[in-house]
C-alpha atoms as a PDB file:
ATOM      1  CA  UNK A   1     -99.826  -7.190 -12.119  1.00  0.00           C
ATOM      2  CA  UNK A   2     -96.818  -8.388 -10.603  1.00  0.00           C
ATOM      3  CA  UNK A   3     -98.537 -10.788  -8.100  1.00  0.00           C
ATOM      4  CA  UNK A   4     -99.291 -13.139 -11.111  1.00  0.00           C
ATOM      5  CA  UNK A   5     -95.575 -14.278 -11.441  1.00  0.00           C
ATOM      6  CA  UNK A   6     -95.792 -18.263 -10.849  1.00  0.00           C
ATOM      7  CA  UNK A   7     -99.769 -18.522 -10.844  1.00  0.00           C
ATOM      8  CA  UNK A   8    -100.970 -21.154 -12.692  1.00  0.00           C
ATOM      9  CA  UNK A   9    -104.414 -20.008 -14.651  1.00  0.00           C
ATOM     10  CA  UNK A  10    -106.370 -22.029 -17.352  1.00  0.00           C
ATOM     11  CA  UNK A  11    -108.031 -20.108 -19.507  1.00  0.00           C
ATOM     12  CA  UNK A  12    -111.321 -21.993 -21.606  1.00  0.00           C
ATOM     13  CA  UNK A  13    -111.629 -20.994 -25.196  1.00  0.00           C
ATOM     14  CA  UNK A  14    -107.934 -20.375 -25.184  1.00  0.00           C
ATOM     15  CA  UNK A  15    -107.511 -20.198 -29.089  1.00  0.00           C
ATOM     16  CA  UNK A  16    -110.171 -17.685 -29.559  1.00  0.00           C
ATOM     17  CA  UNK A  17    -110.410 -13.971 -29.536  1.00  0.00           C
ATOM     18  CA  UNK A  18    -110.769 -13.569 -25.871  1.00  0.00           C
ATOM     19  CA  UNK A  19    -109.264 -16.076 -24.811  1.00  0.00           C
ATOM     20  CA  UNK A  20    -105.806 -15.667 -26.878  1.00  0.00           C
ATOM     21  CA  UNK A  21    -105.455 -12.559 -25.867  1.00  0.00           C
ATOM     22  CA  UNK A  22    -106.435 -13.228 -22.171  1.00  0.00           C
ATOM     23  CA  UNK A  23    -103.997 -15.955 -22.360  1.00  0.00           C
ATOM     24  CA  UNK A  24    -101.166 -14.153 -23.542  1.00  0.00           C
ATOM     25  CA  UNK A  25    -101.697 -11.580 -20.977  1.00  0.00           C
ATOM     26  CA  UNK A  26    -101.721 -13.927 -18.252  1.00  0.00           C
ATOM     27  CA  UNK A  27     -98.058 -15.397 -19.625  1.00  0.00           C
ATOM     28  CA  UNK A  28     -97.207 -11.735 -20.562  1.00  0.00           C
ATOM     29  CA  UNK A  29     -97.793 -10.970 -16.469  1.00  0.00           C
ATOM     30  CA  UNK A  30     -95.460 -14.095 -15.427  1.00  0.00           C
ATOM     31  CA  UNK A  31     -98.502 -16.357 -14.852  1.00  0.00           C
ATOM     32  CA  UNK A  32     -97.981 -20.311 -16.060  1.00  0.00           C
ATOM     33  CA  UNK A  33    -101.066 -20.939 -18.571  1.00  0.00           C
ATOM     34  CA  UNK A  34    -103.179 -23.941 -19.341  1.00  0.00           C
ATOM     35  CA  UNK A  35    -105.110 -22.727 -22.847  1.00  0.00           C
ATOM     36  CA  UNK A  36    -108.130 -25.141 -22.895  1.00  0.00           C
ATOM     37  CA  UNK A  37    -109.876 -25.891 -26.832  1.00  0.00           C
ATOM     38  CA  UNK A  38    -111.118 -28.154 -28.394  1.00  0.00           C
ATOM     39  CA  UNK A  39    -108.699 -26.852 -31.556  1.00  0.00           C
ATOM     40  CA  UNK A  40    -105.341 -27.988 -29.984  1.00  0.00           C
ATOM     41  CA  UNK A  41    -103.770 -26.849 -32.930  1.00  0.00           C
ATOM     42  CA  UNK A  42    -105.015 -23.070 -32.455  1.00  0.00           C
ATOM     43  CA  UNK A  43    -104.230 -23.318 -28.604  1.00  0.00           C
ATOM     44  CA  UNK A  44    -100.447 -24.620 -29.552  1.00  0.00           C
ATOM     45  CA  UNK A  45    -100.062 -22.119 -31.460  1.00  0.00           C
ATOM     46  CA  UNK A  46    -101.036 -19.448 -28.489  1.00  0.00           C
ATOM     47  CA  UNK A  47     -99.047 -21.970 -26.101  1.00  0.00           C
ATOM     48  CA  UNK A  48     -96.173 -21.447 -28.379  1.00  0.00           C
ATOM     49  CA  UNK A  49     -96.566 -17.607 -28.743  1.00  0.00           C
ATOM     50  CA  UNK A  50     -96.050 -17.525 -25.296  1.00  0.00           C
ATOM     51  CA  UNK A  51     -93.413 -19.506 -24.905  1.00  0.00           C
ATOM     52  CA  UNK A  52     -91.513 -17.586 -27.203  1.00  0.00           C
ATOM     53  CA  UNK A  53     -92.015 -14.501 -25.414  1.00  0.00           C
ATOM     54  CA  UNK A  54     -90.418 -15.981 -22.573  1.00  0.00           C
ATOM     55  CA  UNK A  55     -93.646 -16.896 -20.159  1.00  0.00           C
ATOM     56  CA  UNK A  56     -95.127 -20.437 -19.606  1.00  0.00           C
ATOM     57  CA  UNK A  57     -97.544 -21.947 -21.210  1.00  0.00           C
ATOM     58  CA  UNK A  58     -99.303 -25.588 -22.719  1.00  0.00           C
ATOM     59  CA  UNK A  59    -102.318 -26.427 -24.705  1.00  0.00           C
ATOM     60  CA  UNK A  60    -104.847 -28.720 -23.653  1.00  0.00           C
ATOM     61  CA  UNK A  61    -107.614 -30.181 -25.945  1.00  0.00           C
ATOM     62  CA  UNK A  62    -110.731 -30.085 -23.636  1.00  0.00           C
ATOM     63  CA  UNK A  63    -113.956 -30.227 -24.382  1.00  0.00           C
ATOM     64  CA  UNK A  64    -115.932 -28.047 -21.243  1.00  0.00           C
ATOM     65  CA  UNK A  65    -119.192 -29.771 -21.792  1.00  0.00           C
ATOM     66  CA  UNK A  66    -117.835 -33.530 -21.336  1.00  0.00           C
ATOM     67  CA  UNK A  67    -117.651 -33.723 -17.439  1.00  0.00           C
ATOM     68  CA  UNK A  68    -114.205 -36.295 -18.370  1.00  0.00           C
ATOM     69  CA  UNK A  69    -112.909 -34.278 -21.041  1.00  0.00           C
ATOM     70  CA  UNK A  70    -112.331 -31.527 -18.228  1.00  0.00           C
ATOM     71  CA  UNK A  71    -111.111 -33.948 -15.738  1.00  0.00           C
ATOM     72  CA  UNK A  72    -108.749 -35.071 -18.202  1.00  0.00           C
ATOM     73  CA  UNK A  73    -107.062 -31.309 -18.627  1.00  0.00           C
ATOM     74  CA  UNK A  74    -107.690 -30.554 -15.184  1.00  0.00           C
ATOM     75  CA  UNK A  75    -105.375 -32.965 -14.133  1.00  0.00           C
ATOM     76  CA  UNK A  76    -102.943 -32.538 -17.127  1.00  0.00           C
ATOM     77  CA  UNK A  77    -102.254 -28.963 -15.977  1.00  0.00           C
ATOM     78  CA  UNK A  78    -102.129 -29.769 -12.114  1.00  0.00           C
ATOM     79  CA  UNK A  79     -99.233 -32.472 -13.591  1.00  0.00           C
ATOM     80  CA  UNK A  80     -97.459 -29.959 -15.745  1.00  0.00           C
ATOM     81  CA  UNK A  81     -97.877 -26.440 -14.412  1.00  0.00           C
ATOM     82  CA  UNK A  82     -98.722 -26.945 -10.963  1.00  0.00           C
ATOM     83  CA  UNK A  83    -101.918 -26.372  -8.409  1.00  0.00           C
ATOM     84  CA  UNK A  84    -104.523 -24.078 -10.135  1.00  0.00           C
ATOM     85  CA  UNK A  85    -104.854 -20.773  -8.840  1.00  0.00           C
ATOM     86  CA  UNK A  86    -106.601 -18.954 -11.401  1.00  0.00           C
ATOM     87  CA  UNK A  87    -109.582 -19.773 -13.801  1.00  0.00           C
ATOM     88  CA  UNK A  88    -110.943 -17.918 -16.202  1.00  0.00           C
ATOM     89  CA  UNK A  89    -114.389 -19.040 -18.031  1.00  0.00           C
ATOM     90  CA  UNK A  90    -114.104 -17.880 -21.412  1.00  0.00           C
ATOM     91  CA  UNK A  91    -115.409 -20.428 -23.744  1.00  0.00           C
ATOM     92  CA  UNK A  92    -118.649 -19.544 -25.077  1.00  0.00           C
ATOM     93  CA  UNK A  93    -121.141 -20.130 -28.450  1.00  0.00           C
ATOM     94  CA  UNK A  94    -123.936 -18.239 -30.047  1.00  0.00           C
ATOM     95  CA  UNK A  95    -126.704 -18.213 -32.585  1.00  0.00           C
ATOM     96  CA  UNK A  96    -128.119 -14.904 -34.073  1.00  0.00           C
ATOM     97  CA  UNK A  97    -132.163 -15.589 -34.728  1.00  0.00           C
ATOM     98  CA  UNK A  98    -135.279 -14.592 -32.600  1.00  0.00           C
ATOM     99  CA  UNK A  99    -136.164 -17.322 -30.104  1.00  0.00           C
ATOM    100  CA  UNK A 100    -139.079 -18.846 -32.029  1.00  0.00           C
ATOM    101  CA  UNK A 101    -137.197 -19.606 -34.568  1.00  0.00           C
ATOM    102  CA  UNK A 102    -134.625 -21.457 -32.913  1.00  0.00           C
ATOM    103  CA  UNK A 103    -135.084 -25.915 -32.693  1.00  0.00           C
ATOM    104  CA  UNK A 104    -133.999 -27.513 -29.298  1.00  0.00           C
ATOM    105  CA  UNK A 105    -130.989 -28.729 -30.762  1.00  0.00           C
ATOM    106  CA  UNK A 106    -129.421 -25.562 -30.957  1.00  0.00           C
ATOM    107  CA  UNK A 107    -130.678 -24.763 -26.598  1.00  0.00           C
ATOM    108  CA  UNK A 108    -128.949 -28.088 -26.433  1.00  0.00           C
ATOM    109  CA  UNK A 109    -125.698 -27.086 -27.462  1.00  0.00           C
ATOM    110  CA  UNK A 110    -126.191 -22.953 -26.177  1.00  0.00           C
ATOM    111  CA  UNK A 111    -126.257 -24.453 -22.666  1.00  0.00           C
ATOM    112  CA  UNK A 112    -123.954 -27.379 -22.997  1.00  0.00           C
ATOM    113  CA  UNK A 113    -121.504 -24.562 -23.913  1.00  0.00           C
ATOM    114  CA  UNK A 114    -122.071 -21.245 -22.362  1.00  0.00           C
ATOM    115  CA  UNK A 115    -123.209 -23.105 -18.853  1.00  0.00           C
ATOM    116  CA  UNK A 116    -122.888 -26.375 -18.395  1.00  0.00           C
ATOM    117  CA  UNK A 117    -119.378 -26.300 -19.337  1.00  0.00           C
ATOM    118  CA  UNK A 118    -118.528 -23.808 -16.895  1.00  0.00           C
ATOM    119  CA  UNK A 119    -120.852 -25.816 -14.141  1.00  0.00           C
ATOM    120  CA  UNK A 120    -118.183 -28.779 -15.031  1.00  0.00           C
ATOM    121  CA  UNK A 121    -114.947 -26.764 -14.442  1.00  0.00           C
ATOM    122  CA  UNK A 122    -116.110 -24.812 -11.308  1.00  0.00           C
ATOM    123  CA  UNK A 123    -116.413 -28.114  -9.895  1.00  0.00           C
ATOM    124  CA  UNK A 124    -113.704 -29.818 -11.152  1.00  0.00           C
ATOM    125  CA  UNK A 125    -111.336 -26.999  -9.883  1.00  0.00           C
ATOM    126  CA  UNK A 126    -112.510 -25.740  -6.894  1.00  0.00           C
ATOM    127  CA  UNK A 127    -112.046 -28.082  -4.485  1.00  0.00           C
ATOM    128  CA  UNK A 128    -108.410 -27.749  -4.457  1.00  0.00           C
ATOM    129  CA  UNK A 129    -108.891 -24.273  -4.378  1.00  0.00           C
ATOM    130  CA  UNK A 130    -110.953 -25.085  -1.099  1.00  0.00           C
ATOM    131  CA  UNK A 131    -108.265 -26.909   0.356  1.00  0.00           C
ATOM    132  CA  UNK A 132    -105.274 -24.728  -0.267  1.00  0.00           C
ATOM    133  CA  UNK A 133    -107.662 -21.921   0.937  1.00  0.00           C
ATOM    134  CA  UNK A 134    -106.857 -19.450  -2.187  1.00  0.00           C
ATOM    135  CA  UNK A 135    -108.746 -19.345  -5.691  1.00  0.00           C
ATOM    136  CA  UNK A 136    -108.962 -16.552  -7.953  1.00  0.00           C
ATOM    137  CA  UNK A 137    -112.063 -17.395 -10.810  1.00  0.00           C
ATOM    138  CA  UNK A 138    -113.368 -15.251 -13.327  1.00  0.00           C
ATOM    139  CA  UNK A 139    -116.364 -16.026 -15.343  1.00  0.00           C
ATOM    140  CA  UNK A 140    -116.608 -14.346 -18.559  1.00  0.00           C
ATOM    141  CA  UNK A 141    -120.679 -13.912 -19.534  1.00  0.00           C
ATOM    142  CA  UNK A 142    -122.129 -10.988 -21.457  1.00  0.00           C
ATOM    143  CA  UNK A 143    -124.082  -7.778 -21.462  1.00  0.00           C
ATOM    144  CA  UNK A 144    -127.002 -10.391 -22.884  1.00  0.00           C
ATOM    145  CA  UNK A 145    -127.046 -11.145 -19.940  1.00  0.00           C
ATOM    146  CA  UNK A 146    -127.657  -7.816 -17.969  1.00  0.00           C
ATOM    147  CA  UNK A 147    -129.898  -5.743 -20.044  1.00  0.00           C
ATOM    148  CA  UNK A 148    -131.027  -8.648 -22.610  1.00  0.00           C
ATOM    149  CA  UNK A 149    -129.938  -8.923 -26.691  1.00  0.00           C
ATOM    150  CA  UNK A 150    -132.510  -9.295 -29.389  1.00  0.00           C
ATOM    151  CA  UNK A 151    -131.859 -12.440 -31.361  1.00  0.00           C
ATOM    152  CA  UNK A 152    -129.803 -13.908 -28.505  1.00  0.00           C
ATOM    153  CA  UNK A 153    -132.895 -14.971 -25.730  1.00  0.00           C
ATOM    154  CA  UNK A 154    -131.001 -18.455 -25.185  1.00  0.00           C
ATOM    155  CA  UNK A 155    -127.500 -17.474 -24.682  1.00  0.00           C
ATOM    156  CA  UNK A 156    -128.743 -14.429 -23.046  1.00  0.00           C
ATOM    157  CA  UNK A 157    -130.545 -16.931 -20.088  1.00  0.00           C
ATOM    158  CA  UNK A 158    -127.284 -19.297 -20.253  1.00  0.00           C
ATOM    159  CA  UNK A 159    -125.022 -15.841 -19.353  1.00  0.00           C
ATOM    160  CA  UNK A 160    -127.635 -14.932 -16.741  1.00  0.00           C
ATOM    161  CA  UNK A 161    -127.759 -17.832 -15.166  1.00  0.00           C
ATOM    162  CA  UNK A 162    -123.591 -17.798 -15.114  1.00  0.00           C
ATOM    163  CA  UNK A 163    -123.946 -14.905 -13.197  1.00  0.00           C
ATOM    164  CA  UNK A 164    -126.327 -15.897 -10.510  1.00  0.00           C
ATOM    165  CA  UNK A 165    -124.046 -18.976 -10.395  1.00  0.00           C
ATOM    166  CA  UNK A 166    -120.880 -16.816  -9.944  1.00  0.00           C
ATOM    167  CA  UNK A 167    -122.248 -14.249  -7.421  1.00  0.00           C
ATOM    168  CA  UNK A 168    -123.612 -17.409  -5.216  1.00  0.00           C
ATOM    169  CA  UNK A 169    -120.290 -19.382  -5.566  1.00  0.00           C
ATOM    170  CA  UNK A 170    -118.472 -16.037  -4.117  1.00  0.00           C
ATOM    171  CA  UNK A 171    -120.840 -16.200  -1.171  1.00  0.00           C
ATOM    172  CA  UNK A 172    -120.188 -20.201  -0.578  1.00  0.00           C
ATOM    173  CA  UNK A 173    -116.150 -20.013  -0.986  1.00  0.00           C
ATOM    174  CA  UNK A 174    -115.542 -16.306   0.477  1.00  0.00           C
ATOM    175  CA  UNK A 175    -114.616 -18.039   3.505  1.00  0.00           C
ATOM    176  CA  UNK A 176    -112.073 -19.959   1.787  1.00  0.00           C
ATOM    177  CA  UNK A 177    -110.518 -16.939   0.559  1.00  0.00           C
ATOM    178  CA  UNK A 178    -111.843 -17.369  -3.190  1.00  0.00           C
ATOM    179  CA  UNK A 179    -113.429 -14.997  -5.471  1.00  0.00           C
ATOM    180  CA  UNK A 180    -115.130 -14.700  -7.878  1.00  0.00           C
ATOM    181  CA  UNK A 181    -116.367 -11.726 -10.839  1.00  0.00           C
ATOM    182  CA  UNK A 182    -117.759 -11.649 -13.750  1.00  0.00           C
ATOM    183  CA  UNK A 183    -116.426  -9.562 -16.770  1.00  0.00           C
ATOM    184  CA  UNK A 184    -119.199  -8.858 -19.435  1.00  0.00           C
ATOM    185  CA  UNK A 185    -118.251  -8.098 -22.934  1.00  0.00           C
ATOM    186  CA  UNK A 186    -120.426  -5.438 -25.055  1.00  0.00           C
ATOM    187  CA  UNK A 187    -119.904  -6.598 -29.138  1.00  0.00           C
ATOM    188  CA  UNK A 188    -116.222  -7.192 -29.337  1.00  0.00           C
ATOM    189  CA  UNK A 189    -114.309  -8.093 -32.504  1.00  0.00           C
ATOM    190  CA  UNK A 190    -113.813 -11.625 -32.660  1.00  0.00           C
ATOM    191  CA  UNK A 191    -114.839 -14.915 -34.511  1.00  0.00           C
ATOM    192  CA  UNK A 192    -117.580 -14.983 -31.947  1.00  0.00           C
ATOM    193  CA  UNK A 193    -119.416 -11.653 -33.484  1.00  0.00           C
ATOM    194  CA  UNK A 194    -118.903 -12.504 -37.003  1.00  0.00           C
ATOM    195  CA  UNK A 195    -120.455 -15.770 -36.682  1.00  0.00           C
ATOM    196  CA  UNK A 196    -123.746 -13.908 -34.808  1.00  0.00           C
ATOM    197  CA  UNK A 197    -123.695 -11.321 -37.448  1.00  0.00           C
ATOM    198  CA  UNK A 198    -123.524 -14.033 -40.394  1.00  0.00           C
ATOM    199  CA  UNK A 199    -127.221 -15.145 -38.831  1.00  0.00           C
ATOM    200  CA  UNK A 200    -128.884 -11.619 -39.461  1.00  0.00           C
ATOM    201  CA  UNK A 201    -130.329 -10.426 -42.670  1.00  0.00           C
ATOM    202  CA  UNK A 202    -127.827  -7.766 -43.283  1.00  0.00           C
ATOM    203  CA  UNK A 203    -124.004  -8.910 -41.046  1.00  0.00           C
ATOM    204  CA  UNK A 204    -122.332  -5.476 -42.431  1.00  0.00           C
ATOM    205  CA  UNK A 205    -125.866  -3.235 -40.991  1.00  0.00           C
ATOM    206  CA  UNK A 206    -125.469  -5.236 -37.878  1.00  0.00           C
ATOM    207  CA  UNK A 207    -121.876  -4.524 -36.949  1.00  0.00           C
ATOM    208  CA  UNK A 208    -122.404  -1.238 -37.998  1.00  0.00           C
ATOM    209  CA  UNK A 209    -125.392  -0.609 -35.485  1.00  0.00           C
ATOM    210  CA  UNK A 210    -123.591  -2.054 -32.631  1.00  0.00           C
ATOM    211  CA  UNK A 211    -120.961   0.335 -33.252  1.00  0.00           C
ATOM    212  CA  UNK A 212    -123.152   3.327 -33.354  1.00  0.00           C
ATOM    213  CA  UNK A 213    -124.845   2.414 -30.268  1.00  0.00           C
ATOM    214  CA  UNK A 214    -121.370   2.473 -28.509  1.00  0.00           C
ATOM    215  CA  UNK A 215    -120.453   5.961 -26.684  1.00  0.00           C
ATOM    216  CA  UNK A 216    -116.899   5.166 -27.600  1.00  0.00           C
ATOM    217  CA  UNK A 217    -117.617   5.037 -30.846  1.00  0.00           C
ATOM    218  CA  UNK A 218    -115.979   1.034 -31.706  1.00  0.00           C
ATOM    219  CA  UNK A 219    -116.255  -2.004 -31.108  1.00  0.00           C
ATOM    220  CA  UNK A 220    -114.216  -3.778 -28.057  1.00  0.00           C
ATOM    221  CA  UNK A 221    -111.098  -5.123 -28.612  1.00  0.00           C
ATOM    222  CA  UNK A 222    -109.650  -9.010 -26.861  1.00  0.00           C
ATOM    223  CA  UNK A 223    -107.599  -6.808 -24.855  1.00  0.00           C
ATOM    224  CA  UNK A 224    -110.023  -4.707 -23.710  1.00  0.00           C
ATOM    225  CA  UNK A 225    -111.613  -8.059 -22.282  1.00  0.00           C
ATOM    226  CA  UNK A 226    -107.861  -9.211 -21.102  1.00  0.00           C
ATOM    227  CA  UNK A 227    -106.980  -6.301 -19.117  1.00  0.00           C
ATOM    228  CA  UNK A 228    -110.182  -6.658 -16.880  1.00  0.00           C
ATOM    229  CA  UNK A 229    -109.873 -10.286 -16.701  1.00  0.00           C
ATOM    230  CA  UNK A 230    -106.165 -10.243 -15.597  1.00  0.00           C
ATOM    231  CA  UNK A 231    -107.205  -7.617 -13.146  1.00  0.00           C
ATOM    232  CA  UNK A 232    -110.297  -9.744 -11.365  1.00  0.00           C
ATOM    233  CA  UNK A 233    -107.429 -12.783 -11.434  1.00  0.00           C
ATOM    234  CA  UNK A 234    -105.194 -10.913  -9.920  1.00  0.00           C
ATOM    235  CA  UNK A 235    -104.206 -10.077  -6.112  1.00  0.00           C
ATOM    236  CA  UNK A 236    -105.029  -6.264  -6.715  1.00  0.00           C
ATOM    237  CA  UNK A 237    -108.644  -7.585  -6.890  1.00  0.00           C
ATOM    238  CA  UNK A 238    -108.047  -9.599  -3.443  1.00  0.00           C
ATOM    239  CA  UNK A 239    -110.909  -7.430  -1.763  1.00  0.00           C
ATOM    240  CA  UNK A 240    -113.698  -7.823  -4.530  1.00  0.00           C
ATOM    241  CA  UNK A 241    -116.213 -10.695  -5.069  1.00  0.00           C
ATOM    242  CA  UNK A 242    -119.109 -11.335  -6.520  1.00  0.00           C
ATOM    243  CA  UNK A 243    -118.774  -8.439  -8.801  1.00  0.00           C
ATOM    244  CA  UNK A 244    -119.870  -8.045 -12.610  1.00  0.00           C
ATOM    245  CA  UNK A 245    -118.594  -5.356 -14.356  1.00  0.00           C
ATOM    246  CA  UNK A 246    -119.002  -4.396 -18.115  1.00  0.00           C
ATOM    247  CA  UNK A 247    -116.868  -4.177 -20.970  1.00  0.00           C
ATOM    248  CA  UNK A 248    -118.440  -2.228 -23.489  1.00  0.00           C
ATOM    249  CA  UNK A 249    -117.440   0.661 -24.046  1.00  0.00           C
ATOM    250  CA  UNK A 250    -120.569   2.315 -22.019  1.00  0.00           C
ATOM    251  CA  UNK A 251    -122.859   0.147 -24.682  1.00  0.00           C
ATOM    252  CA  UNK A 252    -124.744  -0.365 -21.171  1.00  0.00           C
ATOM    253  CA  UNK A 253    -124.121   1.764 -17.937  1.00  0.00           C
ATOM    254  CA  UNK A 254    -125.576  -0.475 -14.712  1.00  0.00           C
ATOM    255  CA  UNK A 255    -124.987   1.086 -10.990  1.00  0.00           C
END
C-alpha cells in the first residue's frame, strides 16, 4: 500500500467502528486523514491515535446530511491537509423493525444519513477531483443492499440506491481517471450492530444467528472492512471501477 504515502483521504463516520479503523489504516499506510463526525471528541481521539503513531491526521465535526456542514470540512481539510484524493463513505445509521412498523420520521433520517449525506460529499469533492484528473472514492453500503435484510427494508433501499449511484458515477468520471467501488459489510462488530440488535425481541439470539449463518464461522471485524477499503483507495486498484465486492465472510456469495 505504499502508493498511499502523502494522499490526503477523508473518511465519514471517522469515530466509529469502521471508520476508526479505516482511518487508522489509511494514516498507518502514510496517507494524511480528515476523520469526519459529528462526535469531534471521538474523531480527536482517532486523529490523535494517529498522530502518535507517527502518520497525519485531524478531526473535523461534519454533519454529511447538512449540504454546509460538509462544505465547511471540505474546505477545512483542502486548508490543512491538502487537495483530496481519496474518499471513503462510511457514515451510516440503522433501525432494526419490519417496515410497517417504522413512522416517516425515522425514512427521514435513514436517507438523510445513509444517502443523502453521501449525495452531498460526492459533490462537494469531486469536482476537484475532475480538475486535477485523479480521484480515488469508495462508498461503503451493505449486503442489505445486495440480497435484502429482514427488518432493515429502508436502509436496505438507501444502500441500494448508493450503489446504483456509485456504479453510474464510475461511468461519468472514468474519463477523468476516477473510480469508484463499493465495499459491502456482512454483520460486523461495531456500535452499528448492537444498536440494530437492541431493536429485535431477543439482541443476544440475533447476533448469534448472524454468526451461524456465516461460513467463517464470526462476525466481521473493522479491519476486515479497512483492508478492502484501503485497497479500492489505493493505486493497486487503479484498473477497477464500478465494482462492489462483499465483506462477509461468504454470509452472501454474488458472481
Amino acid at each position: 500500500m505504499s502508493k498511499l504515502t502523502g494522499k490526503t483521504v477523508i473518511v465519514t463516520g471517522g469515530a466509529g467502528g469502521i471508520g476508526s479503523a479505516t482511518a487508522r489504516r489509511f494514516g498507518a499506510e502514510g496517507a494524511k486523514v480528515a476523520i469526519f463526525d459529528l462526535n469531534l471528541e471521538a474523531g480527536q481521539k482517532v486523529a490523535d491515535e494517529i498522530t502518535a503513531a507517527g502518520g497525519q491526521a485531524a478531526a473535523f465535526k461534519v454533519d454529511i446530511t447538512d449540504r454546509a456542514s460538509v462544505d465547511a470540512g471540505v474546505a477545512g481539510v483542502q486548508q490543512q491537509l491538502g487537495p483530496i484524493d481519496v474518499l471513503v463513505n462510511n457514515a451510516g445509521w440503522d433501525v432494526f423493525k419490519p417496515f410497517t412498523k417504522t413512522v416517516p420520521q425515522e425514512w427521514d433520517k435513514l436517507i438523510a444519513i445513509n444517502l443523502v449525506g453521501a449525495l452531498n460529499l460526492h459533490h462537494a469533492v469531486l469536482p476537484g477531483m475532475v480538475e486535477r484528473k485523479y480521484g480515488r472514492i469508495v462508498n461503503v453500503a451493505s449486503d442489505a443492499a445486495r440480497v435484502g435484510s429482514s427488518g432493515e427494508a429502508v436502509y436496505a433501499a438507501c444502500k441500494g440506491g448508493l450503489v446504483s449511484f456509485s456504479k453510474t458515477l464510475a461511468r461519468e468520471h472514468a474519463r477523468h481517471n476516477i473510480t469508484l467501488n463499493v465495499v459491502c459489510p456482512g454483520p460486523t462488530d461495531t456500535a452499528l450492530l448492537a444498536g440494530v440488535a437492541e431493536g429485535a425481541p431477543n439482541p443476544e439470539k440475533l447476533i448469534e444467528a448472524f454468526t451461524k449463518a456465516i461460513p467463517l464461522g464470526r462476525l466481521g471485524q473493522p479491519d476486515d472492512l479497512a483492508s478492502a477499503i484501503a485497497f479500492f483507495g489505493s493505486d493497486e486498484a487503479a484498473f477497477i471501477t464500478g465494482q462492489v465486492i462483499s465483506v462477509s465472510g461468504g454470509l452472501t456469495m454474488n458472481g
